[in-house]
N, C-alpha and C. Protein backbone atom coordinates (compact mmCIF):
# COMPACT_ATOMS: atom_id res chain seq x y z
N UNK A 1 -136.72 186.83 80.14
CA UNK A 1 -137.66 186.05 80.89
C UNK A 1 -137.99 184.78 80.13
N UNK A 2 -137.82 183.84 80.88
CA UNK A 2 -138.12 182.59 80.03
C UNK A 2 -139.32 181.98 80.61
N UNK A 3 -140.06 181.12 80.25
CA UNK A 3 -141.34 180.61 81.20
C UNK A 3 -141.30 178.80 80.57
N UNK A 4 -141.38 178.03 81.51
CA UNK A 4 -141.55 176.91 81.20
C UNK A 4 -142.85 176.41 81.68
N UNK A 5 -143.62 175.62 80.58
CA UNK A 5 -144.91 175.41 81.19
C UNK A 5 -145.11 174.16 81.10
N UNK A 6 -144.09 173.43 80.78
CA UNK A 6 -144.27 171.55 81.18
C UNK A 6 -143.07 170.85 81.24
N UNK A 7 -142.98 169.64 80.70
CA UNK A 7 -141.57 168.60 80.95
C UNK A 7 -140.42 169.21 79.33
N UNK A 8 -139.61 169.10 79.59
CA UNK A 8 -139.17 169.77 78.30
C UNK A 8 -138.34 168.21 77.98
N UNK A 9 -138.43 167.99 76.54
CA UNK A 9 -137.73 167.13 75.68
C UNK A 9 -136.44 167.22 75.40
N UNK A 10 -135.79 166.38 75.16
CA UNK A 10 -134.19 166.61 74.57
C UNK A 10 -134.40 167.51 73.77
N UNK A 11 -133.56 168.65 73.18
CA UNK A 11 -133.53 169.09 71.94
C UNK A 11 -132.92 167.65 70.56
N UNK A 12 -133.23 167.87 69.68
CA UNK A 12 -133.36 166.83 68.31
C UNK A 12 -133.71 165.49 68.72
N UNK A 13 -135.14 165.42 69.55
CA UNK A 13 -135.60 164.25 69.60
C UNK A 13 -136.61 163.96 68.59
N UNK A 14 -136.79 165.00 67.84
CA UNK A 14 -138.03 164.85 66.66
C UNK A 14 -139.59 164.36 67.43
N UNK A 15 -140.10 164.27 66.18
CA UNK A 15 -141.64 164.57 66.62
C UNK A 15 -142.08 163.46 67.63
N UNK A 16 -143.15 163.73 68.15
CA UNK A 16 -143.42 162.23 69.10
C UNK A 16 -144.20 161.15 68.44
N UNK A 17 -143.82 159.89 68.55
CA UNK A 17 -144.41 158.88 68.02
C UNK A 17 -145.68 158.13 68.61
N UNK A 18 -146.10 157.40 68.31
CA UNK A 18 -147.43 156.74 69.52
C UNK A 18 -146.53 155.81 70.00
N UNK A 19 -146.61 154.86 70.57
CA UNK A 19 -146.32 153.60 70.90
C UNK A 19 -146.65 152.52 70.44
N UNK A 20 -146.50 151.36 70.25
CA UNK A 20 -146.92 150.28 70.14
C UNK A 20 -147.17 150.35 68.78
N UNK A 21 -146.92 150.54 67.64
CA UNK A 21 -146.95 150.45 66.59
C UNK A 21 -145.99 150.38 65.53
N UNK A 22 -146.07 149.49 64.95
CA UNK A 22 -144.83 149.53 63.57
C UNK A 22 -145.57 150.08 61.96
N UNK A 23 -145.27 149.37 61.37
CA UNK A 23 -145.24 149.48 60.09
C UNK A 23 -147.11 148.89 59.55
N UNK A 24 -147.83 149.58 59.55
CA UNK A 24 -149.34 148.98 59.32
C UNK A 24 -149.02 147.68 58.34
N UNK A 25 -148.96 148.93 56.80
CA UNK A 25 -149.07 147.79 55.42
C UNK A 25 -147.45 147.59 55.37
N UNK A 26 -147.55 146.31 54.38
CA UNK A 26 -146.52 146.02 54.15
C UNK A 26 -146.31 146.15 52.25
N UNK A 27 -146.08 146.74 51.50
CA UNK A 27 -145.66 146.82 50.43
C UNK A 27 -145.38 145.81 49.55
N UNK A 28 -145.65 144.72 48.84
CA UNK A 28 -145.40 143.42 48.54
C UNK A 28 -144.57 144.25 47.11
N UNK A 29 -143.67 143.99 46.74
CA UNK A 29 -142.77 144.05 45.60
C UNK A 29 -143.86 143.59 44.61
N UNK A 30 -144.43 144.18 43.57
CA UNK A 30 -144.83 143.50 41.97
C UNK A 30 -144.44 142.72 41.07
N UNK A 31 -144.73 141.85 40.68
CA UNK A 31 -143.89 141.00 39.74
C UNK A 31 -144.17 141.35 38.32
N UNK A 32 -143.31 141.60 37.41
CA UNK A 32 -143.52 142.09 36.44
C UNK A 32 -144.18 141.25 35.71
N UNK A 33 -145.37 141.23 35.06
CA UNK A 33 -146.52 140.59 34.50
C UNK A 33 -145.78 139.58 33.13
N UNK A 34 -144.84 140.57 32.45
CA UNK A 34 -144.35 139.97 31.27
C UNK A 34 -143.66 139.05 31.19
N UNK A 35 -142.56 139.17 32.84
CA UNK A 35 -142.00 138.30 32.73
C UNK A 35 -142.33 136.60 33.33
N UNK A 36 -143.61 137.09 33.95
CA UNK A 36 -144.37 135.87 34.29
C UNK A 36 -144.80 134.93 33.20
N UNK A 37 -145.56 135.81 32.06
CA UNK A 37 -146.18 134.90 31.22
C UNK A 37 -144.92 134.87 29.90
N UNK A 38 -143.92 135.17 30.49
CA UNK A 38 -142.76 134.87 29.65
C UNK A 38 -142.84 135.46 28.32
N UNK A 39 -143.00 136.42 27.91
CA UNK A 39 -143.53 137.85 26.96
C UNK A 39 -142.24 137.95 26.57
N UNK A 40 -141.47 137.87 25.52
CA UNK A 40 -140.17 138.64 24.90
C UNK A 40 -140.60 139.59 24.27
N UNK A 41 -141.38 139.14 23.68
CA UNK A 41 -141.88 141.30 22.46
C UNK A 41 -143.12 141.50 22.41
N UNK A 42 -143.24 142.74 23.02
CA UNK A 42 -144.54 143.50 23.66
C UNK A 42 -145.52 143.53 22.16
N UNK A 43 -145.89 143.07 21.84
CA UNK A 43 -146.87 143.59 20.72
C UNK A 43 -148.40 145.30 20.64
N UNK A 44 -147.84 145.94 19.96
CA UNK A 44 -148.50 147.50 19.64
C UNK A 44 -149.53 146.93 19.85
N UNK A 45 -149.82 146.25 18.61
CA UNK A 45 -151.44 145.69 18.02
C UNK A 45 -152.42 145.05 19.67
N UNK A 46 -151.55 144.76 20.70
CA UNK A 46 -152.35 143.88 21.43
C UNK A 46 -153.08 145.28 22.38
N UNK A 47 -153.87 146.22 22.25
CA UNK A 47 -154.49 147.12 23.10
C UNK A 47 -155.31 147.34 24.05
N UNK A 48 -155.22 146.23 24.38
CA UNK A 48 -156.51 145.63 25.73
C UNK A 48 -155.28 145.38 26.73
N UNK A 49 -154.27 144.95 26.36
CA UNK A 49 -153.14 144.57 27.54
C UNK A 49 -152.74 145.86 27.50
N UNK A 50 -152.25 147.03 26.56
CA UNK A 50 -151.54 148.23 26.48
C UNK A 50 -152.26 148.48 27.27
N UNK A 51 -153.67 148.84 27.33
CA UNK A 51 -154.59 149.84 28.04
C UNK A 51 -154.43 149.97 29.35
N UNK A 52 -153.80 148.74 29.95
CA UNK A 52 -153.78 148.58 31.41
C UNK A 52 -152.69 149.08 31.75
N UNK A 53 -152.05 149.68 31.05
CA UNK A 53 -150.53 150.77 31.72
C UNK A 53 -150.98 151.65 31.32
N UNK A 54 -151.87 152.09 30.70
CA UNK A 54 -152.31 153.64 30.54
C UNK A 54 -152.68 154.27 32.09
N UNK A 55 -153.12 155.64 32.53
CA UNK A 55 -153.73 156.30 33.36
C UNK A 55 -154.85 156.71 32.59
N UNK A 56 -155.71 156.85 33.73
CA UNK A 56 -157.13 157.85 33.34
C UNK A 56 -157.31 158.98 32.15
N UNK A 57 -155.77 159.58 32.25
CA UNK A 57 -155.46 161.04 31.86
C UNK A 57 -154.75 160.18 30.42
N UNK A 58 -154.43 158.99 30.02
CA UNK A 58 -153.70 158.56 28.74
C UNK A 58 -152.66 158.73 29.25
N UNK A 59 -151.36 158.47 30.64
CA UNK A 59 -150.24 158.90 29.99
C UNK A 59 -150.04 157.36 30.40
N UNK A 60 -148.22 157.12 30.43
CA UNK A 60 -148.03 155.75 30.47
C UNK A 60 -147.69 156.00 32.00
N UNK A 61 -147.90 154.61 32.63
CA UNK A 61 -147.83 154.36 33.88
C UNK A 61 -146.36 154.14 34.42
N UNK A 62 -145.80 154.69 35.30
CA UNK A 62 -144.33 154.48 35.63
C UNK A 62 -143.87 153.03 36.28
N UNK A 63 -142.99 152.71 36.47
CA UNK A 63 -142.36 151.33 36.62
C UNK A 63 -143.13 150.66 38.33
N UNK A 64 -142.86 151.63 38.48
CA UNK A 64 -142.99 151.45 40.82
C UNK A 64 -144.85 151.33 40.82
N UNK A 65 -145.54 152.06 39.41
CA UNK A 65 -147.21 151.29 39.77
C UNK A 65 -147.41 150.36 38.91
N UNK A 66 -146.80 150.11 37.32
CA UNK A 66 -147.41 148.77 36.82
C UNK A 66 -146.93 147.68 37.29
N UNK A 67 -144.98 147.79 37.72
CA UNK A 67 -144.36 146.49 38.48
C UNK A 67 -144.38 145.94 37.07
N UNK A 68 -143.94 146.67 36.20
CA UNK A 68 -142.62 146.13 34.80
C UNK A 68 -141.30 146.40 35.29
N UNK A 69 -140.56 145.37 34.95
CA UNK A 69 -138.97 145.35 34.94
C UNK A 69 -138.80 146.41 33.86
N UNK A 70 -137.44 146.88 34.34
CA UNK A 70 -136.76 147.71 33.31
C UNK A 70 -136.98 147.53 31.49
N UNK A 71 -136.54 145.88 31.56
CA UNK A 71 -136.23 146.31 29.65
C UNK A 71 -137.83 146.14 29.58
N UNK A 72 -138.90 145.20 30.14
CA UNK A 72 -140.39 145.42 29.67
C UNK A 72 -140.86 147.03 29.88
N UNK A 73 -140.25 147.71 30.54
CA UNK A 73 -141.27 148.54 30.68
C UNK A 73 -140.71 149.97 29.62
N UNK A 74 -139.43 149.73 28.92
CA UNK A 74 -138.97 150.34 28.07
C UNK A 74 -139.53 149.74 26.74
N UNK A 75 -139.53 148.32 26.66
CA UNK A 75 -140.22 147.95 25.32
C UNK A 75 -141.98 148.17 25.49
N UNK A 76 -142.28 148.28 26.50
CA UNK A 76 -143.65 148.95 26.81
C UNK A 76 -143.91 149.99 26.29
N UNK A 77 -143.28 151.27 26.63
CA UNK A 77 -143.51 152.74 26.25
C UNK A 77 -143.21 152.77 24.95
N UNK A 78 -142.02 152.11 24.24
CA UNK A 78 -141.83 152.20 22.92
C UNK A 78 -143.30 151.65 21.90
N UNK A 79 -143.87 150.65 22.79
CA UNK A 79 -145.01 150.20 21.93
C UNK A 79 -145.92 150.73 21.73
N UNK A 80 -145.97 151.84 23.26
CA UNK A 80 -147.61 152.56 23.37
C UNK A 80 -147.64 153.68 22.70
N UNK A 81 -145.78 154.16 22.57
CA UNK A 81 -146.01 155.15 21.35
C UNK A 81 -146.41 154.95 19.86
N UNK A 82 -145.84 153.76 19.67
CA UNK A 82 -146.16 152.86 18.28
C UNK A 82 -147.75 152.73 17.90
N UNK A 83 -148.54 152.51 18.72
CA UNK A 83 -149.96 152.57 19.06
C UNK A 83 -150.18 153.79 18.83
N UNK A 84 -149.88 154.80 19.48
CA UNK A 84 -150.53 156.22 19.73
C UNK A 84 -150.29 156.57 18.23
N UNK A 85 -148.89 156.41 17.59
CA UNK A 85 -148.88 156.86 16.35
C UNK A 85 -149.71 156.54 15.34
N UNK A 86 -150.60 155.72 15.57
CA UNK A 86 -150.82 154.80 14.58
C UNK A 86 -152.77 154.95 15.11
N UNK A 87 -152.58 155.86 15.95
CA UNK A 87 -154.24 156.44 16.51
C UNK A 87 -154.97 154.77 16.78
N UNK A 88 -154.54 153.89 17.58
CA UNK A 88 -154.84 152.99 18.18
C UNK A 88 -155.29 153.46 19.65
N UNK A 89 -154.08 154.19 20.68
CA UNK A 89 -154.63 154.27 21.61
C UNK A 89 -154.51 155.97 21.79
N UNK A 90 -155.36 156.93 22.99
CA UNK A 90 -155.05 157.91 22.99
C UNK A 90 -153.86 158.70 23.03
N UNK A 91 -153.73 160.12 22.76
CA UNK A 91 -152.28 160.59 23.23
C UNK A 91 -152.71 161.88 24.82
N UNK A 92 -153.50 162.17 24.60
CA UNK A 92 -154.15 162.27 26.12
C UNK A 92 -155.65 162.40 25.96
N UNK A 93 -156.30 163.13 27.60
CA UNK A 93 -157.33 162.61 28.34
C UNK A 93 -158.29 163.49 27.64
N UNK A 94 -158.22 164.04 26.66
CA UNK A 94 -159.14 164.68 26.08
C UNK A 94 -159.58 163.50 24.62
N UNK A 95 -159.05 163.48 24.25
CA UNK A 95 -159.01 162.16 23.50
C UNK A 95 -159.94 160.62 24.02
N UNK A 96 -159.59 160.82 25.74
CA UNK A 96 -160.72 159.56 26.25
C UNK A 96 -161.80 159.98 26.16
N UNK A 97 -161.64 161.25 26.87
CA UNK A 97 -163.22 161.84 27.30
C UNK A 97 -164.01 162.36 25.83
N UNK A 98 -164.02 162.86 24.59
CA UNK A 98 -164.48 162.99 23.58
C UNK A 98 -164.92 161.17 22.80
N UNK A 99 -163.75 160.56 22.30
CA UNK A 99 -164.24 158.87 22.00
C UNK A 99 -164.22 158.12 22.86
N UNK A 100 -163.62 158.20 23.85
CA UNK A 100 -163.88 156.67 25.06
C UNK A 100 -162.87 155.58 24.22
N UNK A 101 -162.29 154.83 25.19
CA UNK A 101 -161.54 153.84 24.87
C UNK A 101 -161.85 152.55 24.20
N UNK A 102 -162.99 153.15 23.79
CA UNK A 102 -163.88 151.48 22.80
C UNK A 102 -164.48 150.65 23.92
N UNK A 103 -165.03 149.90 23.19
CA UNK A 103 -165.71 148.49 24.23
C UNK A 103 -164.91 147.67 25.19
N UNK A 104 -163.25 147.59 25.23
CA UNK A 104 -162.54 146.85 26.19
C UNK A 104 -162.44 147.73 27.11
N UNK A 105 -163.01 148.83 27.65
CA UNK A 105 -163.13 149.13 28.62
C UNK A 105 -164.33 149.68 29.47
């Protein structure tokens, strides 16, 4: 026994869409910061600029949210470890939440 109780759809028409609508936001590509202000070597020591690729939690921020190019954002992580070693910046979020990130933030 089969029972149909309205208009039936193609089979693999997938879900239904609204109408009249596209794409809300549009995604603007990032420009990598370093290579704007024309940056060749990331400096450890500078930790007010590091800080801003950190997360909440201390880790380092991935490429697709700070919008570093490849070799900056490899000479990035190499620096923030250089930092971390050197107990400049945290190595995680227990570390923020016990000292806090100093006065630049």
């Amino acid at each position: 026994m089969t029972s149909s109780s309205g208009p039936r759809r193609p089979t693999g028409a997938g879900p239904r869409r609204r109408d009249g609508g596209g794409r809300r936001f549009y995604n603007r590509r990032r420009v990598c910061s370093f290579c704007v202000d024309k940056i060749k070597d990331i400096n450890y020591k500078d930790t007010p600029r590091l800080q801003r690729f950190l997360s909440e939690r201390a880790r380092i921020a991935p490429r697709k949210r700070s919008g570093t190019c490849t070799k900056h954002q490899r000479m990035l992580a190499s620096a923030l470890k250089r930092a971390r070693h050197l107990a400049m910046l945290p190595y995680t979020a227990e570390h923020v939440l016990t000292m806090g990130l100093g006065p630049s933030r």
